[in-house]
Protein backbone atom coordinates (compact mmCIF):
# COMPACT_ATOMS: atom_id res chain seq x y z
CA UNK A 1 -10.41 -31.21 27.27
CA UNK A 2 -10.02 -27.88 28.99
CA UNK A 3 -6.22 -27.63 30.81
CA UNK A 4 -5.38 -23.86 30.13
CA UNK A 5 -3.10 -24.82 27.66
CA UNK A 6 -1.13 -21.78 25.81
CA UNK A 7 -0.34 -21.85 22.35
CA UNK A 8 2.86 -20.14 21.70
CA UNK A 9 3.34 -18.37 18.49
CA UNK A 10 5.66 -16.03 16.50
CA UNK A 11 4.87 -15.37 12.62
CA UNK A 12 6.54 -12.94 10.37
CA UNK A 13 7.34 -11.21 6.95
CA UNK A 14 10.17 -8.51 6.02
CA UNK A 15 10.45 -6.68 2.75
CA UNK A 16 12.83 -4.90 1.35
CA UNK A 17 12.27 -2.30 -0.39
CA UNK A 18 15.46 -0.64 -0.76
CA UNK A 19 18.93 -1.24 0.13
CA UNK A 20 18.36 1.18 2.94
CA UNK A 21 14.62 0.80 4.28
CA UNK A 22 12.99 -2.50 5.77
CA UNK A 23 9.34 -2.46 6.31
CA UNK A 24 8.06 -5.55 8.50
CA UNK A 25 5.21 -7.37 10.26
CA UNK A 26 5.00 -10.33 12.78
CA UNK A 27 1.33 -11.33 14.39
CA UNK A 28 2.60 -13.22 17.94
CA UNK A 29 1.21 -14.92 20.87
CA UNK A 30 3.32 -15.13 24.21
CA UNK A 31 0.91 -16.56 25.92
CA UNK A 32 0.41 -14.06 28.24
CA UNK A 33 -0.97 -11.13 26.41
CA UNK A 34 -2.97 -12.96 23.54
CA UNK A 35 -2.48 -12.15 20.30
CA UNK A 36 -0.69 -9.14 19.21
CA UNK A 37 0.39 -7.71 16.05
CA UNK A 38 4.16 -5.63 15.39
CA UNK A 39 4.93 -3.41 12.83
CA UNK A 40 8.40 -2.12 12.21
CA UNK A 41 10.43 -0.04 9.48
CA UNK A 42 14.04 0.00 9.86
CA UNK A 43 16.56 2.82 7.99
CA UNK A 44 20.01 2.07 7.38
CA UNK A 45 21.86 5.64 6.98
């Protein structure tokens, strides 16, 4: 069965490490640009 079905995806993990930094990661799939992997670290000051 081949319809050019999409899956759509969005999977992710924060830590906190401190009360002011935030380290995270998400692996996603829009279904336009396959699968893709963000990284992000956010400081509160």
């Amino acid at each position: 069965d081949n319809d050019n079905a999409n899956t759509i995806y969005n999977v992710g993990a924060r830590f906190h490490s401190t009360q002011q930094l935030s380290l995270g990661a998400d692996f996603k799939n829009n279904g336009v640009y396959g699968q893709q992997i963000v990284m992000s670290a956010r400081f509160a000051f």
